[in-house]
PDB file of N, CA and C in Angstrom:
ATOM      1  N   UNK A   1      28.685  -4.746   4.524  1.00  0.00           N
ATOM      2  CA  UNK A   1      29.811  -3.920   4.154  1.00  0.00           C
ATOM      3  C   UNK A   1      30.825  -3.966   5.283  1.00  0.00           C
ATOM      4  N   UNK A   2      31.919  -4.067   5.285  1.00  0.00           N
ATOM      5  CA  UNK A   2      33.040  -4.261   5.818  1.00  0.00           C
ATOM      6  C   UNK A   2      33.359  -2.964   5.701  1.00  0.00           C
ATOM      7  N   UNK A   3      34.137  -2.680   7.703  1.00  0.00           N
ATOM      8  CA  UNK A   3      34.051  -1.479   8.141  1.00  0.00           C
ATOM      9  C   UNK A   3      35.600  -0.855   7.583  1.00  0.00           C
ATOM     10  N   UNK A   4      36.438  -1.835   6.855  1.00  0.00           N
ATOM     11  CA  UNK A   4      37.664  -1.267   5.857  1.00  0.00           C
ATOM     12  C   UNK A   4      37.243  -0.322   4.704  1.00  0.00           C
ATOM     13  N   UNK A   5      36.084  -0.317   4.166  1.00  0.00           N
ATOM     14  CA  UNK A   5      35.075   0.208   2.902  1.00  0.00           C
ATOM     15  C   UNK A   5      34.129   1.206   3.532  1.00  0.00           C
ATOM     16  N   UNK A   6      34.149   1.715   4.704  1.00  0.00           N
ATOM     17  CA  UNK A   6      32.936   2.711   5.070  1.00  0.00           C
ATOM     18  C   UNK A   6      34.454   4.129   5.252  1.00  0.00           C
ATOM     19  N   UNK A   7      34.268   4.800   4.309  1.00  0.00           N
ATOM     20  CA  UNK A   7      34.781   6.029   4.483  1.00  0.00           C
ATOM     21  C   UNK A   7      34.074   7.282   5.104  1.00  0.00           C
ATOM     22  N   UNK A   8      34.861   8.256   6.478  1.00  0.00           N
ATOM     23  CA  UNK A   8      33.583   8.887   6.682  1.00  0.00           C
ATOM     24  C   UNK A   8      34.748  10.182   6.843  1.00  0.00           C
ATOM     25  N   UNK A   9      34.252  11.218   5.454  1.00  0.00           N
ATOM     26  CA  UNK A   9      34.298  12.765   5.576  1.00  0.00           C
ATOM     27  C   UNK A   9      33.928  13.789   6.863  1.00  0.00           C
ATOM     28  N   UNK A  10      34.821  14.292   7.412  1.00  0.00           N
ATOM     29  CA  UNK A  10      33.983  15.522   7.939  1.00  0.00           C
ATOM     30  C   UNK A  10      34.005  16.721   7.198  1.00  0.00           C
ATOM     31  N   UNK A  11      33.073  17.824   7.578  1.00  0.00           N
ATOM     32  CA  UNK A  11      32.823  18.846   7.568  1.00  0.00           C
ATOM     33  C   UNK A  11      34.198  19.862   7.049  1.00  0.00           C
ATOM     34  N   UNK A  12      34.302  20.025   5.832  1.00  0.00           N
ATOM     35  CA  UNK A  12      35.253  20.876   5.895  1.00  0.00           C
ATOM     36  C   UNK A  12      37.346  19.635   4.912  1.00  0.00           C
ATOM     37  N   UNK A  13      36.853  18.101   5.051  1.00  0.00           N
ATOM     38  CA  UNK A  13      37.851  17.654   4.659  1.00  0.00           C
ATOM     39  C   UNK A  13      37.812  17.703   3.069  1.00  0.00           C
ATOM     40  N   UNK A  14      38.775  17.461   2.523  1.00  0.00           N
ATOM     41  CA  UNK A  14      39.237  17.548   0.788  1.00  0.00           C
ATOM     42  C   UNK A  14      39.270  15.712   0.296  1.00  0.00           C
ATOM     43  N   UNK A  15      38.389  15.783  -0.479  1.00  0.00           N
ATOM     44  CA  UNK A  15      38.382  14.385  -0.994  1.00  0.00           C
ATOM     45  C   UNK A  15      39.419  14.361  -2.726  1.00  0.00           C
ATOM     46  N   UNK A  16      39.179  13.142  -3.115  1.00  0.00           N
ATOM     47  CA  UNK A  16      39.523  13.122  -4.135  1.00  0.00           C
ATOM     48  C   UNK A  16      39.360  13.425  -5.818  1.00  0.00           C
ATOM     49  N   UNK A  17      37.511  13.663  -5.516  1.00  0.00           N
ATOM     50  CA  UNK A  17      36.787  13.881  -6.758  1.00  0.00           C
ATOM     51  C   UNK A  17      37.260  15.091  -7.296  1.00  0.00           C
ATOM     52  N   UNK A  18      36.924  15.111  -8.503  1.00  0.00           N
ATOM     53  CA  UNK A  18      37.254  16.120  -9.504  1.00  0.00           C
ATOM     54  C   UNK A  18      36.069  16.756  -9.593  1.00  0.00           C
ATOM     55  N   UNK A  19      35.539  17.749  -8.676  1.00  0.00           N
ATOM     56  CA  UNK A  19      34.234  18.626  -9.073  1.00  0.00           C
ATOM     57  C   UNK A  19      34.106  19.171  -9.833  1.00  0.00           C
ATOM     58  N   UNK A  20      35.152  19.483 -10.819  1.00  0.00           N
ATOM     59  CA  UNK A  20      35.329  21.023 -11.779  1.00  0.00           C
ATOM     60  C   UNK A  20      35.117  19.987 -12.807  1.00  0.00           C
ATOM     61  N   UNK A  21      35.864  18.581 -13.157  1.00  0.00           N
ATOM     62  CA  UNK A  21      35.614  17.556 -14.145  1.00  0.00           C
ATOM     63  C   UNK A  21      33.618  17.149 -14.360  1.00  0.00           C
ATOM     64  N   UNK A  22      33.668  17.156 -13.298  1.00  0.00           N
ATOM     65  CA  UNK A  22      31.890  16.533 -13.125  1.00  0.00           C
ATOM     66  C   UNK A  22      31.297  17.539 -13.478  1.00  0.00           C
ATOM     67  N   UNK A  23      31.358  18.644 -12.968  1.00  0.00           N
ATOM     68  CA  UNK A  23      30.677  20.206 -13.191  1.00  0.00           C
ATOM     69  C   UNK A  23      30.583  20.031 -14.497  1.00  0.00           C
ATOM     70  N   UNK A  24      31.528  20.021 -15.438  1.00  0.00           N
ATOM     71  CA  UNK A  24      31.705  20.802 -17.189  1.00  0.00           C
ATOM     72  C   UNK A  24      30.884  19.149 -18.014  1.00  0.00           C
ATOM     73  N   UNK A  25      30.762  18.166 -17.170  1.00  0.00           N
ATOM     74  CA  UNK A  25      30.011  16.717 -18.159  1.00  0.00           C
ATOM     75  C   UNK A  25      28.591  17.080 -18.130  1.00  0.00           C
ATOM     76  N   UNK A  26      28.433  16.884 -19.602  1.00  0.00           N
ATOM     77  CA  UNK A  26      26.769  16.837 -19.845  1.00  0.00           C
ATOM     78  C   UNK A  26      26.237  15.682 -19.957  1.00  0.00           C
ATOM     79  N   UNK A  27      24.850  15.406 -20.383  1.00  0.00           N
ATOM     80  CA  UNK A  27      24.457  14.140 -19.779  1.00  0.00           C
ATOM     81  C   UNK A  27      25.167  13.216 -21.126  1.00  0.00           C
ATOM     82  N   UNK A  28      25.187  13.487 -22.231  1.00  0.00           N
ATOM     83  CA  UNK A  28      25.733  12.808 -23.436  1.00  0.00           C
ATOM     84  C   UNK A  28      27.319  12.076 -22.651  1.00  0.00           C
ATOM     85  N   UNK A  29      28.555  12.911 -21.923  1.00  0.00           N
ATOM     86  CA  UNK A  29      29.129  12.298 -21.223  1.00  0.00           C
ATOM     87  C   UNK A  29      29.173  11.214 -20.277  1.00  0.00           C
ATOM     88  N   UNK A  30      28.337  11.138 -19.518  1.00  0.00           N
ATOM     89  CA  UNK A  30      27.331   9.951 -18.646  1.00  0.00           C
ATOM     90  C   UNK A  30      27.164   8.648 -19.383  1.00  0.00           C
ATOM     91  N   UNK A  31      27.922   7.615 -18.937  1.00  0.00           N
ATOM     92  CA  UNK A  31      27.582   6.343 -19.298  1.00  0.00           C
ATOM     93  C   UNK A  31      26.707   5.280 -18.250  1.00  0.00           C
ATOM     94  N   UNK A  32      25.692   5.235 -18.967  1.00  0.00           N
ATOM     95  CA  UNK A  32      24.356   4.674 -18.656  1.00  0.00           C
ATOM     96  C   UNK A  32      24.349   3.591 -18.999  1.00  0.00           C
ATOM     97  N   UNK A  33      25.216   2.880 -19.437  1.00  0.00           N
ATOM     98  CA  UNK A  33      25.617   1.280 -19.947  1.00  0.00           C
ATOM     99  C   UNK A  33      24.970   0.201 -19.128  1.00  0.00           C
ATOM    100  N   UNK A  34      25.120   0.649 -17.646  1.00  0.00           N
ATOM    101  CA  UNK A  34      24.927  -0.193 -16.791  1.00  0.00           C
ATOM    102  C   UNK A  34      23.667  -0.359 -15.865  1.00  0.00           C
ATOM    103  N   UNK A  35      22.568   0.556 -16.583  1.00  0.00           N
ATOM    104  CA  UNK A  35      21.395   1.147 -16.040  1.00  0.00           C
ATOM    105  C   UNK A  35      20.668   1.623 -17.277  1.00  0.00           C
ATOM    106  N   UNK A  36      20.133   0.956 -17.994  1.00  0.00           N
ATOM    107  CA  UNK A  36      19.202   1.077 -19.216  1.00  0.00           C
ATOM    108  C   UNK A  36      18.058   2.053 -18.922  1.00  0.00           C
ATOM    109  N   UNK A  37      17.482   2.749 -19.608  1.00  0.00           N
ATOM    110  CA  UNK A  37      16.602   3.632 -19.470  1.00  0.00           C
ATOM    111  C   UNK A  37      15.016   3.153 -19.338  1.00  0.00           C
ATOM    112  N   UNK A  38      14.385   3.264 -18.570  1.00  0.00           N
ATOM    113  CA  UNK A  38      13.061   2.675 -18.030  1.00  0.00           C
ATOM    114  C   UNK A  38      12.367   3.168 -18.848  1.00  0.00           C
ATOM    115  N   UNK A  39      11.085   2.765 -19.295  1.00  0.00           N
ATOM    116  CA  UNK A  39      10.157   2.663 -20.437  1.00  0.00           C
ATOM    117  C   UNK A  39       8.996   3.531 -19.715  1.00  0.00           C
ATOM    118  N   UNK A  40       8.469   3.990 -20.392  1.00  0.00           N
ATOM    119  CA  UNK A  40       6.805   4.445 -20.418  1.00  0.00           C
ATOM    120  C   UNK A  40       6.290   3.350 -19.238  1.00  0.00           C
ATOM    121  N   UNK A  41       5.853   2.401 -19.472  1.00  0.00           N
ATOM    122  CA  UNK A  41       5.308   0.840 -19.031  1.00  0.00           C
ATOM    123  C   UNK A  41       5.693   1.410 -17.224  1.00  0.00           C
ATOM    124  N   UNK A  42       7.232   1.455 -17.201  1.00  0.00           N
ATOM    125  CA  UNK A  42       7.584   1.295 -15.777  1.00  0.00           C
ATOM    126  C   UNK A  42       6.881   2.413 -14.946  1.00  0.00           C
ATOM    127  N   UNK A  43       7.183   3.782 -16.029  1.00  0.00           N
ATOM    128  CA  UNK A  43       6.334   4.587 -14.771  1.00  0.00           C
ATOM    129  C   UNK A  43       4.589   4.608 -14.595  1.00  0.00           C
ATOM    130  N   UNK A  44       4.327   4.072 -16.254  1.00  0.00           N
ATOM    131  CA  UNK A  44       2.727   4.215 -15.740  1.00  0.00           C
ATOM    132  C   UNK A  44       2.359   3.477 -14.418  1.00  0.00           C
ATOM    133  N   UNK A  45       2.814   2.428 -14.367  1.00  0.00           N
ATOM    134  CA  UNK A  45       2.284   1.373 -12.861  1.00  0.00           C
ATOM    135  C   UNK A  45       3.192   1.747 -11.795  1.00  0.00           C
ATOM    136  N   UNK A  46       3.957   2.741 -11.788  1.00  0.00           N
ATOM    137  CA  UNK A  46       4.609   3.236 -10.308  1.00  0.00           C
ATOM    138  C   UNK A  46       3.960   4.000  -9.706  1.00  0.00           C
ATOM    139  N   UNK A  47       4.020   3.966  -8.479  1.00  0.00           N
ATOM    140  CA  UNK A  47       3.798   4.337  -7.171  1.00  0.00           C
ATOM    141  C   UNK A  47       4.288   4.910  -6.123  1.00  0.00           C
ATOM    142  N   UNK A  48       4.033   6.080  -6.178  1.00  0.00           N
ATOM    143  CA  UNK A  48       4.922   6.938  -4.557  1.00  0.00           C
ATOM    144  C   UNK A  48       4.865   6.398  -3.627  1.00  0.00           C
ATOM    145  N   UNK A  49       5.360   6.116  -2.797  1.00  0.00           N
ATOM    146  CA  UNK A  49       4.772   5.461  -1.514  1.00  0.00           C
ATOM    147  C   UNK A  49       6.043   6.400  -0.654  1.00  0.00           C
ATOM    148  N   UNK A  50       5.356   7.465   0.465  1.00  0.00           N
ATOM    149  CA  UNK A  50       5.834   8.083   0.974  1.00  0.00           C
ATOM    150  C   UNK A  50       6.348   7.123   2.767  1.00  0.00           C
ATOM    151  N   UNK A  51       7.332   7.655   3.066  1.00  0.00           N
ATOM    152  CA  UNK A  51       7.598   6.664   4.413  1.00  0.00           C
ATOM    153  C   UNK A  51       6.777   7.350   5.794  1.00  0.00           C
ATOM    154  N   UNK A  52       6.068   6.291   6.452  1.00  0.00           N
ATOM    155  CA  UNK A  52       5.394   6.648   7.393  1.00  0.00           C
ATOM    156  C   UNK A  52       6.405   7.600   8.257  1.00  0.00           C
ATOM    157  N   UNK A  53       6.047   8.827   9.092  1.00  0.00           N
ATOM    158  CA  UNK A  53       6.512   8.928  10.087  1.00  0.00           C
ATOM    159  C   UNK A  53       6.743   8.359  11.427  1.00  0.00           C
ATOM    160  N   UNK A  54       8.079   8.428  11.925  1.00  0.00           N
ATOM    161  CA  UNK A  54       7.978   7.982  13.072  1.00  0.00           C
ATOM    162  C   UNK A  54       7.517   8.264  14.858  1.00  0.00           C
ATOM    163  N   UNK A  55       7.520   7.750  15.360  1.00  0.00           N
ATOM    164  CA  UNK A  55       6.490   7.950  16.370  1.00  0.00           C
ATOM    165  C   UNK A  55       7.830   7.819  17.445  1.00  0.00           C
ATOM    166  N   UNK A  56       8.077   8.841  18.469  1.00  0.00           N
ATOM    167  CA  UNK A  56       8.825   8.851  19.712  1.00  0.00           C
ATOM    168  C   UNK A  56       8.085   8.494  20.829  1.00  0.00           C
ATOM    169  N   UNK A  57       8.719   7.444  21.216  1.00  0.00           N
ATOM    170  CA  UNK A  57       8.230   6.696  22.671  1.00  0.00           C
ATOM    171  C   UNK A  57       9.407   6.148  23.048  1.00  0.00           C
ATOM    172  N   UNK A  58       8.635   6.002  24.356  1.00  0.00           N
ATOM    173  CA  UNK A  58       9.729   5.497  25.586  1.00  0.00           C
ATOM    174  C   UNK A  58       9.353   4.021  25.779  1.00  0.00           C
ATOM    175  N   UNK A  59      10.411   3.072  25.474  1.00  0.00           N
ATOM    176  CA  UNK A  59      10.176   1.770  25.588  1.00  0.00           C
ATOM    177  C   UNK A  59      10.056   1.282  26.986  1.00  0.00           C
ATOM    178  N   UNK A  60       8.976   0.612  27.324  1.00  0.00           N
ATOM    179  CA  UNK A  60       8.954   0.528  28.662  1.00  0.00           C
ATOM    180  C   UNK A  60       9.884  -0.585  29.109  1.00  0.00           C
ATOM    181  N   UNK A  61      10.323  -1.232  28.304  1.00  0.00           N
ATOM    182  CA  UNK A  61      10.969  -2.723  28.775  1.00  0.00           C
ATOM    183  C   UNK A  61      12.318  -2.178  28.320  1.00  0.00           C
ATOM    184  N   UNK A  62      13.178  -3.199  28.948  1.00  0.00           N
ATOM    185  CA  UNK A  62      14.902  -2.795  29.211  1.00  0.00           C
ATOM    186  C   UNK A  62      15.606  -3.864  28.179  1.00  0.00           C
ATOM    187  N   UNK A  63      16.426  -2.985  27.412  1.00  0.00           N
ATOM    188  CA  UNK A  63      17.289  -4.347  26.721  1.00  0.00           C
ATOM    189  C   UNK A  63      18.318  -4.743  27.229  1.00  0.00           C
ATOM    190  N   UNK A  64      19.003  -5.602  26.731  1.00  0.00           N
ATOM    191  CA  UNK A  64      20.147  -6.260  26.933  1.00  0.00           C
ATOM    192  C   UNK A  64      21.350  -5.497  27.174  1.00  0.00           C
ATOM    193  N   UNK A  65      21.991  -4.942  28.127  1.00  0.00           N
ATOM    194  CA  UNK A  65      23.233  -4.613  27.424  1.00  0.00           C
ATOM    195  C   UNK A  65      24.149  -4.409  26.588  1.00  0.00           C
ATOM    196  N   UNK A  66      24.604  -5.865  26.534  1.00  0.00           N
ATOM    197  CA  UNK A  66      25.171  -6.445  25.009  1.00  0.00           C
ATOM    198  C   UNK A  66      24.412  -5.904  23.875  1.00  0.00           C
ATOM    199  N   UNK A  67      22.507  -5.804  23.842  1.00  0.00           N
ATOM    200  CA  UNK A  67      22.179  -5.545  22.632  1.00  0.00           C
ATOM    201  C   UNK A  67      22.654  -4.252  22.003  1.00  0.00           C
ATOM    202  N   UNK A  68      22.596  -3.323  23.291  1.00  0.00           N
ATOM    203  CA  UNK A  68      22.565  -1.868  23.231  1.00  0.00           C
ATOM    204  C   UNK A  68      24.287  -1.563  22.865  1.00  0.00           C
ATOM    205  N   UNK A  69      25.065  -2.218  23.325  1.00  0.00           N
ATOM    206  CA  UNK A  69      26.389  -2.415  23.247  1.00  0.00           C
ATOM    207  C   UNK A  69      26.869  -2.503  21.748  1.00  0.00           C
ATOM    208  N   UNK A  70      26.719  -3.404  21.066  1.00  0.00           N
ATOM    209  CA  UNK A  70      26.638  -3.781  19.587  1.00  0.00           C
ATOM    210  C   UNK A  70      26.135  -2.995  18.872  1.00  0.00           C
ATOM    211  N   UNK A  71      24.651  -2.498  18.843  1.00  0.00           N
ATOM    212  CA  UNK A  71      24.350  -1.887  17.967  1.00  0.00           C
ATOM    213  C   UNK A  71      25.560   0.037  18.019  1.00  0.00           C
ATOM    214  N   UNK A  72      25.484  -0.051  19.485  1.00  0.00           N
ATOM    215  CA  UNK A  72      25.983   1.072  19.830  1.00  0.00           C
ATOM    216  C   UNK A  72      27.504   1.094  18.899  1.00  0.00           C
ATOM    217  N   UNK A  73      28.160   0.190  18.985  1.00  0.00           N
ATOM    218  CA  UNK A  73      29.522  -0.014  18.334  1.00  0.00           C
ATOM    219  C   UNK A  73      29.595   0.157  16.726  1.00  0.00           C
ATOM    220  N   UNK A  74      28.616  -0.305  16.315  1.00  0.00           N
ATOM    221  CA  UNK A  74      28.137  -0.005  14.945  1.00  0.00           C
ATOM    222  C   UNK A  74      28.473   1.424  14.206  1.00  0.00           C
ATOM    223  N   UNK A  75      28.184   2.384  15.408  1.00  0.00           N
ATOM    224  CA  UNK A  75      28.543   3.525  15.307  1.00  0.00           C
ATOM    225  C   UNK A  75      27.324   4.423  14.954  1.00  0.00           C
ATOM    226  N   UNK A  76      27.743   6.107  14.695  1.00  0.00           N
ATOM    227  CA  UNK A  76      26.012   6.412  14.485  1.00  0.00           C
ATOM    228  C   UNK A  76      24.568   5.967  13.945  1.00  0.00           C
ATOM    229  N   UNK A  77      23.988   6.228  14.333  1.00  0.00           N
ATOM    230  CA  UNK A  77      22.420   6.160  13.614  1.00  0.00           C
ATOM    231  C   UNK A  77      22.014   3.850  14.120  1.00  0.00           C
ATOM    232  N   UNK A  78      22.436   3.677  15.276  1.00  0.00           N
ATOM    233  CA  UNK A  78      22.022   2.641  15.960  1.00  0.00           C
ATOM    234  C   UNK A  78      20.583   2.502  16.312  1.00  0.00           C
ATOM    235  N   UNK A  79      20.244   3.467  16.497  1.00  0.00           N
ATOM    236  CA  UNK A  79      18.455   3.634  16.949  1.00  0.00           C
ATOM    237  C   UNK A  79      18.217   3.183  15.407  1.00  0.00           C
ATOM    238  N   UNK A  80      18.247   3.503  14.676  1.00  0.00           N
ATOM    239  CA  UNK A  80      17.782   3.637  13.539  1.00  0.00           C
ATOM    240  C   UNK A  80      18.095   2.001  12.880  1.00  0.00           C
ATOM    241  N   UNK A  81      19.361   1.826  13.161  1.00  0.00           N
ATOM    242  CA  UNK A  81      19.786  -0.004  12.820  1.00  0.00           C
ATOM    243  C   UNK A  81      18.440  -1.051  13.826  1.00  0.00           C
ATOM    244  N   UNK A  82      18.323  -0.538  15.179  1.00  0.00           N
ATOM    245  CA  UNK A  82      17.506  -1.371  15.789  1.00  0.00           C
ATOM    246  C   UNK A  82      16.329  -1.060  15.074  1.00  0.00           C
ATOM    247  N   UNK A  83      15.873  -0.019  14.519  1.00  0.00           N
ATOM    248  CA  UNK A  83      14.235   0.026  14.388  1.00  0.00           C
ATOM    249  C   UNK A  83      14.173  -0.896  12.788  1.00  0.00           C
ATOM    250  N   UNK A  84      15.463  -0.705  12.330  1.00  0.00           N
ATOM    251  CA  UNK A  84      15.564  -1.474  10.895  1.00  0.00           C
ATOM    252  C   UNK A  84      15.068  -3.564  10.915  1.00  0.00           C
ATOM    253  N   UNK A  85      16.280  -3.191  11.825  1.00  0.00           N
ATOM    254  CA  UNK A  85      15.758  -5.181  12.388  1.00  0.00           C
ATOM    255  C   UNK A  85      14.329  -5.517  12.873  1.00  0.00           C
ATOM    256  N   UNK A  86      13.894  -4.439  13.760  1.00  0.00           N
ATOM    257  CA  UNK A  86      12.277  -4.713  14.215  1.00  0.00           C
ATOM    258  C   UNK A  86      11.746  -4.702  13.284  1.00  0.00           C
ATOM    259  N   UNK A  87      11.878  -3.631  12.644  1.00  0.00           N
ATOM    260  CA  UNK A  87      10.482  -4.218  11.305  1.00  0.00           C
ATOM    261  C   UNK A  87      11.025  -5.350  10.390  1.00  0.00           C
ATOM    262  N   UNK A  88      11.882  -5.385   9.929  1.00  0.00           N
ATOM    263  CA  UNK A  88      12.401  -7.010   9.185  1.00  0.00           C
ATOM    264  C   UNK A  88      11.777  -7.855   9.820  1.00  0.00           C
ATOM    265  N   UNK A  89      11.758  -7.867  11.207  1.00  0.00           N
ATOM    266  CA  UNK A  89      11.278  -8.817  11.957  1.00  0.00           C
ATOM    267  C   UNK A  89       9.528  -9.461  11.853  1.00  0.00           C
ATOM    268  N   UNK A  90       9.234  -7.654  11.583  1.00  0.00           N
ATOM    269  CA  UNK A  90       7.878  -7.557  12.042  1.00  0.00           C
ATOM    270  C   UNK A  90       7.143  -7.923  10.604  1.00  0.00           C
ATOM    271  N   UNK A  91       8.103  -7.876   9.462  1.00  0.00           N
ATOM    272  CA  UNK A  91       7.893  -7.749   8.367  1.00  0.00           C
ATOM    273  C   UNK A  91       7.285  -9.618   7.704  1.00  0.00           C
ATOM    274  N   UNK A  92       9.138 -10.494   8.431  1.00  0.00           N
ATOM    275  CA  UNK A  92       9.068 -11.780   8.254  1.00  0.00           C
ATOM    276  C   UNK A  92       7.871 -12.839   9.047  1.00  0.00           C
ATOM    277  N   UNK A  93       7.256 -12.080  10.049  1.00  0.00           N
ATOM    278  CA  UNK A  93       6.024 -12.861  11.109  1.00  0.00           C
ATOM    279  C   UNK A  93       4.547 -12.599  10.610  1.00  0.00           C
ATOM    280  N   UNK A  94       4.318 -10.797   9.589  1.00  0.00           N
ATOM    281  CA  UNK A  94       3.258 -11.281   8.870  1.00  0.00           C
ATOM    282  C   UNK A  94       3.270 -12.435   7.481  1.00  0.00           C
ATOM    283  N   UNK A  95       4.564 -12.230   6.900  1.00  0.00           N
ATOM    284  CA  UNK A  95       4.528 -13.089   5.850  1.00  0.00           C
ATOM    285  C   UNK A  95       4.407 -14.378   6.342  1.00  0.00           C
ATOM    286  N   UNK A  96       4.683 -14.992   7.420  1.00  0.00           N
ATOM    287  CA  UNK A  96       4.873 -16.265   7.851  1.00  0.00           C
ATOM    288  C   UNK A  96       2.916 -16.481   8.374  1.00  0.00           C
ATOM    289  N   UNK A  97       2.276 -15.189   9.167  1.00  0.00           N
ATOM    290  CA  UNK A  97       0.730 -15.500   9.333  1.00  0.00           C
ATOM    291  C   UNK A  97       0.152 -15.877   7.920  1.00  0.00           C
ATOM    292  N   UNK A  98       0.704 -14.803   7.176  1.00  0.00           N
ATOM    293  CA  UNK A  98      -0.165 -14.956   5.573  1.00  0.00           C
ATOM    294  C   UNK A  98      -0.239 -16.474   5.100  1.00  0.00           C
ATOM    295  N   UNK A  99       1.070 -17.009   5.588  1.00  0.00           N
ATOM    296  CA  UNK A  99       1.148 -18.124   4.793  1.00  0.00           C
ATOM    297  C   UNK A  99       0.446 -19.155   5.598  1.00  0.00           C
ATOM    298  N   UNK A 100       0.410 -19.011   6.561  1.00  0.00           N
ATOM    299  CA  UNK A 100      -0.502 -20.022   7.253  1.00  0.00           C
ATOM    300  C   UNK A 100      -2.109 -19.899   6.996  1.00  0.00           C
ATOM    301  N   UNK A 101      -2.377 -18.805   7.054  1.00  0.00           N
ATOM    302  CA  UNK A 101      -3.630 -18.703   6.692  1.00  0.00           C
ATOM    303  C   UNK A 101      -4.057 -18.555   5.432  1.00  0.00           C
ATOM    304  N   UNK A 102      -3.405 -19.145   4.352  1.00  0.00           N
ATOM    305  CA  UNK A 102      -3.845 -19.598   2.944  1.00  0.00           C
ATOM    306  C   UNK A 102      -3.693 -20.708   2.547  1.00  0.00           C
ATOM    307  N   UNK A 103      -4.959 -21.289   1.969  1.00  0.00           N
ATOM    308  CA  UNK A 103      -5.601 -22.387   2.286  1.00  0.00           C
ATOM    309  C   UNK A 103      -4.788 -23.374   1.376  1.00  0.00           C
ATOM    310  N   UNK A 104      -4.663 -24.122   1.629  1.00  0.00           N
ATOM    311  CA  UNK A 104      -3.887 -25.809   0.875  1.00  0.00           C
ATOM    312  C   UNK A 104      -4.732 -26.094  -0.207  1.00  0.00           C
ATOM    313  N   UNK A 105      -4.012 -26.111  -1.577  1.00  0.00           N
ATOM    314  CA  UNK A 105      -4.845 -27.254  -2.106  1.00  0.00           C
ATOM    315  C   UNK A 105      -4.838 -28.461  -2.063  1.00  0.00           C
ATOM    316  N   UNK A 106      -5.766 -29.258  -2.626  1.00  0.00           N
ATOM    317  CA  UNK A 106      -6.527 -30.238  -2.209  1.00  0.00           C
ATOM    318  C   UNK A 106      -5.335 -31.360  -3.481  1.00  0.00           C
ATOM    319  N   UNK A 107      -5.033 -32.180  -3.452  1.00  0.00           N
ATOM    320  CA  UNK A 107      -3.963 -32.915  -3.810  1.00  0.00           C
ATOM    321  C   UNK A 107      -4.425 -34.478  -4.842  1.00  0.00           C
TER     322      UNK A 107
END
């Protein structure tokens, strides 16, 4: 997302929506055109999966400047962008063990 498209409200500013319009629509108003209604099927095989909590520690090793710099520029919630990339990271190196350690067939 391009930082021309990130709009950010404070506390207290007047936007453009029509709350009193949204307030008085019932769901028959709501066009769902673009989001079909999920079946029986979908929720029987769904699954909660609640997000682990996170764990506060002190990283013993020092980053980059620059790294801390960038993410920092990004603007709030940077801790949160770095912990996003680590696990992507951490995410793409088991899929890459998995795949090594499943076996070839035979040709």
């Amino acid at each position: 997302m391009s930082k021309e498209r990130i709009v950010r409200y404070k506390k207290g500013m007047k936007d453009d929506t029509d709350w009193a319009r949204i307030a008085a629509m019932t769901d028959d108003d709501i066009d769902y055109s673009d989001c079909p209604p999920l079946g029986e099927d979908f929720w029987k095989n769904a699954k909660l999966i609640m997000p682990e909590p996170k764990a506060s520690v002190s990283v013993g090793v020092c980053f980059d400047r620059a790294i801390i710099n960038w993410f920092k520029k990004q603007g709030p919630g940077y801790q949160s962008r770095m912990n996003a990339v680590l696990k992507t990271y951490v995410e793409a190196q088991k899929a890459l063990v998995a795949r090594k350690k499943k076996p070839r067939k035979a040709a």
